[in-house]
Protein backbone atom coordinates (compact mmCIF):
# COMPACT_ATOMS: atom_id res chain seq x y z
CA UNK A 1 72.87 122.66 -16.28
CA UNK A 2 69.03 123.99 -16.64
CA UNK A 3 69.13 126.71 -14.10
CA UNK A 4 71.15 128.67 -15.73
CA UNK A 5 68.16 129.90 -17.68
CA UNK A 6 67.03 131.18 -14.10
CA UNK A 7 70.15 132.92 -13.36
CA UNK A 8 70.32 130.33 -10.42
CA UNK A 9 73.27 128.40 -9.89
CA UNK A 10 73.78 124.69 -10.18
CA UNK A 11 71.59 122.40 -8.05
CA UNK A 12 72.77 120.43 -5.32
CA UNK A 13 71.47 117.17 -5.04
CA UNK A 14 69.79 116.34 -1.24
CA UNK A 15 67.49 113.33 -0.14
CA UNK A 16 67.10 110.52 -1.86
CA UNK A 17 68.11 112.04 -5.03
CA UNK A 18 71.75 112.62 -3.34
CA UNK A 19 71.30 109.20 -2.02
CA UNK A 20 70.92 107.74 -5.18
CA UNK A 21 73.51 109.37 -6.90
CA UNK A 22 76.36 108.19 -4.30
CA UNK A 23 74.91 104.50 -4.40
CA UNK A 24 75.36 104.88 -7.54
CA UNK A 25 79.00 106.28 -7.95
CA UNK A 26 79.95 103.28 -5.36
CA UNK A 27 78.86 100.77 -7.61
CA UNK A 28 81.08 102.30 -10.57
CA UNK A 29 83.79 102.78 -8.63
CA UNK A 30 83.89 99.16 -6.78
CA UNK A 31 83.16 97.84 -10.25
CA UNK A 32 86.50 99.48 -11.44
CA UNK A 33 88.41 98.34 -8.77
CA UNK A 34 87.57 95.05 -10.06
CA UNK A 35 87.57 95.43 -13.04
CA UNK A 36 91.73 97.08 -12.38
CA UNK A 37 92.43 94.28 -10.45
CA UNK A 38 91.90 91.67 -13.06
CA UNK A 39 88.51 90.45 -11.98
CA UNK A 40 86.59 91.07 -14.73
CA UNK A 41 87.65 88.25 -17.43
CA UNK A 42 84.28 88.19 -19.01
CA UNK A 43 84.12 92.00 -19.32
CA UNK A 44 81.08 92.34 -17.64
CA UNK A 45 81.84 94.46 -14.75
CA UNK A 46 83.29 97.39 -17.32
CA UNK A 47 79.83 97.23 -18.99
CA UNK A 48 77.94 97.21 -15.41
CA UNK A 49 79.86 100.61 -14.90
CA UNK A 50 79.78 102.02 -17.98
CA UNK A 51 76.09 101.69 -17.87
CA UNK A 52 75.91 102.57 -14.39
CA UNK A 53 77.53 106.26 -15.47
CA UNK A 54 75.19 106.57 -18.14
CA UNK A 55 72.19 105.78 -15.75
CA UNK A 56 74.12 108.92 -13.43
CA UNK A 57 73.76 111.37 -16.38
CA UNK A 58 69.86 110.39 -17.31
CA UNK A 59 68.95 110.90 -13.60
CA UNK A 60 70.59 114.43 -13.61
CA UNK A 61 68.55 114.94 -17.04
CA UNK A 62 65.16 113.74 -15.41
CA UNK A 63 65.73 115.46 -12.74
CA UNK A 64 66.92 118.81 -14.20
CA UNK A 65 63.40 118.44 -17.25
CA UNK A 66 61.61 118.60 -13.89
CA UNK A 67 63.00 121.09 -12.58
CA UNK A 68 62.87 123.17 -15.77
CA UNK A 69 58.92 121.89 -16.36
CA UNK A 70 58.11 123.14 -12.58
CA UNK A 71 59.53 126.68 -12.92
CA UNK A 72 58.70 127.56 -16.55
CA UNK A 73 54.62 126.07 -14.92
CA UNK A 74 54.93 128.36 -12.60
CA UNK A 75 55.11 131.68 -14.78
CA UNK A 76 51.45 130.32 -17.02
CA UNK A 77 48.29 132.19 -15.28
CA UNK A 78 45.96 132.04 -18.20
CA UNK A 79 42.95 129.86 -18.61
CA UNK A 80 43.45 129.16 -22.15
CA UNK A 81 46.54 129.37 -25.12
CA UNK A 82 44.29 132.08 -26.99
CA UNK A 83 44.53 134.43 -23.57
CA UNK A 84 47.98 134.27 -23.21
CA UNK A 85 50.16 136.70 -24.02
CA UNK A 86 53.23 136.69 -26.39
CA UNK A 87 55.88 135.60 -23.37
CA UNK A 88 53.20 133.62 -21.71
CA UNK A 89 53.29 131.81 -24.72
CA UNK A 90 56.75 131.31 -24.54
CA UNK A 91 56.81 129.96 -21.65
CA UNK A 92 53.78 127.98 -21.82
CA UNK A 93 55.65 126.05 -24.57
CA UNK A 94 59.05 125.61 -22.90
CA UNK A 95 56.85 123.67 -19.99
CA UNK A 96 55.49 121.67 -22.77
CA UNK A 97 59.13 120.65 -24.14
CA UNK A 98 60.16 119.97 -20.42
CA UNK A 99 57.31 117.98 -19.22
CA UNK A 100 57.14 115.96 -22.31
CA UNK A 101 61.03 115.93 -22.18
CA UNK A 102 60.82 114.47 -18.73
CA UNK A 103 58.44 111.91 -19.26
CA UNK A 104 60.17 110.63 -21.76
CA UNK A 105 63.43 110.36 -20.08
CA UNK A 106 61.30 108.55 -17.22
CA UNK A 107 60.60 105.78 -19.13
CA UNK A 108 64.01 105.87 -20.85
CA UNK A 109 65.96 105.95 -17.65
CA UNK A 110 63.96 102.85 -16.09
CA UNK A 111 64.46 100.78 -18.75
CA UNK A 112 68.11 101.38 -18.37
CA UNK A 113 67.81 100.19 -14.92
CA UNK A 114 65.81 97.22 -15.86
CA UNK A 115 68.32 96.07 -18.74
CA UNK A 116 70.91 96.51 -15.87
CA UNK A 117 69.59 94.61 -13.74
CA UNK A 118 68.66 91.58 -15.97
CA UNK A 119 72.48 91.04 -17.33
CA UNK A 120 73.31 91.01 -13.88
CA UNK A 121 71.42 88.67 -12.17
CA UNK A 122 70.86 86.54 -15.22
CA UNK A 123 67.27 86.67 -15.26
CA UNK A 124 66.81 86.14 -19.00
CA UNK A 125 63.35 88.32 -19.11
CA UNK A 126 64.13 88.57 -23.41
CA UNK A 127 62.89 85.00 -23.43
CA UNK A 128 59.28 86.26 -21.73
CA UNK A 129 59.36 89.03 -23.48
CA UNK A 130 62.12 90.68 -26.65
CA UNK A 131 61.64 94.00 -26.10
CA UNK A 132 61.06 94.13 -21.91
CA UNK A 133 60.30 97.28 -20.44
CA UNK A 134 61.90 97.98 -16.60
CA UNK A 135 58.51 96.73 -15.13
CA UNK A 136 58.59 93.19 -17.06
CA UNK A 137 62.13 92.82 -15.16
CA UNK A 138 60.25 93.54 -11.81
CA UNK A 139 57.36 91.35 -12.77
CA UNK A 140 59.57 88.47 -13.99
CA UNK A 141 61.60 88.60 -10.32
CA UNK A 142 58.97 88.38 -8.67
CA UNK A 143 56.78 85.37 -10.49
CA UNK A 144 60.28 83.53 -10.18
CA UNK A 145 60.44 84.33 -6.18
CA UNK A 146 63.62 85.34 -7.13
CA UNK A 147 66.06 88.48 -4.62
CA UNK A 148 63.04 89.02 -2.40
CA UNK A 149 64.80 91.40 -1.09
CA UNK A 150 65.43 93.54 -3.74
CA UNK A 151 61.93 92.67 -5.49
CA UNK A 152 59.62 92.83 -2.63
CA UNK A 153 60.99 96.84 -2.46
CA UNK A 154 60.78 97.53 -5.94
CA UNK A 155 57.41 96.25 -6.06
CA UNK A 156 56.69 97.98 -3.60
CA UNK A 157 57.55 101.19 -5.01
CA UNK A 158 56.01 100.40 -8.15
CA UNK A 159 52.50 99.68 -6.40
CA UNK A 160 52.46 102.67 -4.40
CA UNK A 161 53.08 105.04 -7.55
CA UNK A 162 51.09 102.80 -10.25
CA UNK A 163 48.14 105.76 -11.10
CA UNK A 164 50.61 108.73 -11.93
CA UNK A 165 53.24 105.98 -14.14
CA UNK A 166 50.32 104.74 -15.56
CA UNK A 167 48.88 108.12 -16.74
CA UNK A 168 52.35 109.13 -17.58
CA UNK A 169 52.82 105.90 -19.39
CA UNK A 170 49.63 106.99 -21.47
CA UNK A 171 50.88 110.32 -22.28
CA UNK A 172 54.01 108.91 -23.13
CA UNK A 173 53.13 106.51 -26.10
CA UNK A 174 50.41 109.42 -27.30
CA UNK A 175 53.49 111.70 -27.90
CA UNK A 176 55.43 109.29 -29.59
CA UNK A 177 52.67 106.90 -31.40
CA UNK A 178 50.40 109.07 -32.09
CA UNK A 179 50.33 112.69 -31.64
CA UNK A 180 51.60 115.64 -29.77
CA UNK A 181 50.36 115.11 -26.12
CA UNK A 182 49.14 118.93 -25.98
CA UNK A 183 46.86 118.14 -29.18
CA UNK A 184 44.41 115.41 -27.39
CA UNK A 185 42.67 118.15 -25.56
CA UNK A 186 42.58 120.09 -29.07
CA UNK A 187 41.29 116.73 -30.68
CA UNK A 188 38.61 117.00 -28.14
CA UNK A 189 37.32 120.40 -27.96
CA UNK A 190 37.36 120.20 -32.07
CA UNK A 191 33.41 118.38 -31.08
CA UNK A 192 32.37 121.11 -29.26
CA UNK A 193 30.13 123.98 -29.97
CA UNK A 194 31.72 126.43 -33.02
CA UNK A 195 32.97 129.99 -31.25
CA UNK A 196 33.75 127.54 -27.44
CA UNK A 197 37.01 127.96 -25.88
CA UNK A 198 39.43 124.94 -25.85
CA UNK A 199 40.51 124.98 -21.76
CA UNK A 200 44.18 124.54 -21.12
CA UNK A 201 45.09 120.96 -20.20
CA UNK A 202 45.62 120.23 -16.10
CA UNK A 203 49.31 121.64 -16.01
CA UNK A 204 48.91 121.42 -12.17
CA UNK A 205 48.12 117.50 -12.34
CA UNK A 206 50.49 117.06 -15.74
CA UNK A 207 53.48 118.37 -13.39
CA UNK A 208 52.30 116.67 -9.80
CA UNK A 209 52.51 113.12 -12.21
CA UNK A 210 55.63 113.77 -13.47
CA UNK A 211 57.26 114.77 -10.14
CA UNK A 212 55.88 111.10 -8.74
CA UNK A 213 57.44 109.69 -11.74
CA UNK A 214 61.06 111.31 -10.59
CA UNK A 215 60.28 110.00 -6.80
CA UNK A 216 59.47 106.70 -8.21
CA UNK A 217 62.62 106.46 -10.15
CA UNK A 218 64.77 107.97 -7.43
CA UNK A 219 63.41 105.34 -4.79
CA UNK A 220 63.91 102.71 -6.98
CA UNK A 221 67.67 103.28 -8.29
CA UNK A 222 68.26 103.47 -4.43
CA UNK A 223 66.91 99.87 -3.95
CA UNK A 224 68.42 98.79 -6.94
CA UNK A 225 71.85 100.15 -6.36
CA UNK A 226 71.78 99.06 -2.69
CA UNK A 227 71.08 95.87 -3.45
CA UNK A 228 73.87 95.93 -6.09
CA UNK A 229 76.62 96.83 -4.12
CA UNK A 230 75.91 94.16 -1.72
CA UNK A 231 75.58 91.81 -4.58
CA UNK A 232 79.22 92.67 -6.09
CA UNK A 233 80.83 92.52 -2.57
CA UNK A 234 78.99 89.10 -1.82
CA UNK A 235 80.32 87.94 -5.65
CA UNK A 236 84.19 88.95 -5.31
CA UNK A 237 85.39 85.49 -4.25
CA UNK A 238 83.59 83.63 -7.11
CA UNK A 239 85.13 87.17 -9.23
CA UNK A 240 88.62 86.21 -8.10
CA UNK A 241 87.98 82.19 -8.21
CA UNK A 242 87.21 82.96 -12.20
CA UNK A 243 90.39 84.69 -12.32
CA UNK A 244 92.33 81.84 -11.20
């Protein structure tokens, strides 16, 4: 959808991203075969895919405010905001919308993931905590020794990516709780010597976090939705038992 504004054509997903996205579209689809067959009295399987579609469209969002951050990075050369030229500017503020787009979507998307995965195993994590974030899920699977083999991997993937989530967490509630991410390093330099230039913020590391951030998410919807096709074939007899 994004590349258009690089006169490239649409992106084709590869990897783990492509990976993801098929895992994905299997669940849907075997949870509307179900849910077509009569197997779905409780109307939970409709809402599993439902939300599994919407969970389709945030990762293409992610993934595309990544892309869009990485190229529109690419084109800022300047030092500082009062260096850059006119279109440098520009652009310089379209990585801004994108990073901080993507970051937020991050967050958004695994939460999604988390509140999917909670209803569907029944793990009841709104009694630890009312408003649970995607990692309170993990956390709550894994004090209970509950689906090693789905927790073990998302923990896993969690631990191995924990210092870029973490700093993206960090720039995430600034933007929203307190302040426009881009004006801490403003806030800053406002202390500083009268006539000193305020140095752009570390675009380079801002963007290398972010891109973690859409691994992380990518490897973990592939655990996740591995593990929950397996679960919904291993469940169709108790499905059908219901039924009857």
């Amino acid at each position: 959808m994004l590349r258009f504004m690089f006169e490239e054509p649409k992106g084709q997903p590869q990897g783990l991203l492509l990976e993801a996205i098929q895992l994905m579209e299997q669940f849907a689809d075997l949870s509307g075969e179900r849910v077509d067959a009569g197997l779905d009295k409780e109307h939970k399987l409709r809402k599993y895919e439902i939300w599994t579609q919407g969970l389709i469209v945030s990762l293409d969002e992610l993934e595309q405010s990544c892309y869009a951050a990485a190229r529109f990075k690419q084109r800022i050369h300047s030092a500082a905001v009062s260096d850059m030229k006119e279109q440098e500017k520009d652009d310089y503020h379209r990585f801004l919308y994108f990073d901080k787009n993507g970051l937020i979507r991050l967050f958004a998307l695994l939460d999604k993931l988390g509140i999917l995965l909670n209803e569907m195993l029944e793990l009841k994590t709104e009694q630890i905590k009312p408003h649970f974030s995607y990692f309170t899920v993990i956390r709550n699977l894994r004090e209970r020794h509950l689906y090693p083999a789905l927790s073990e991997k998302l923990d896993e993937v969690k631990n191995r990516t924990r210092d870029p989530i973490n700093r993206l967490r960090k720039r995430r509630n600034t933007e929203i709780h307190f302040m426009n991410e881009e004006m801490v390093d403003d806030l800053a330099y406002s202390h500083k010597m009268p006539g000193e230039e305020a140095a752009l913020e570390d675009i380079e590391a801002q963007l290398a976090d972010l891109t973690q951030g859409l691994e992380m998410a990518v490897e973990s919807l592939v655990w996740a939705y591995r593990f929950a096709c397996d679960w919904l074939r291993q469940h169709k007899p108790s499905l059908e038992k219901r039924r009857n």
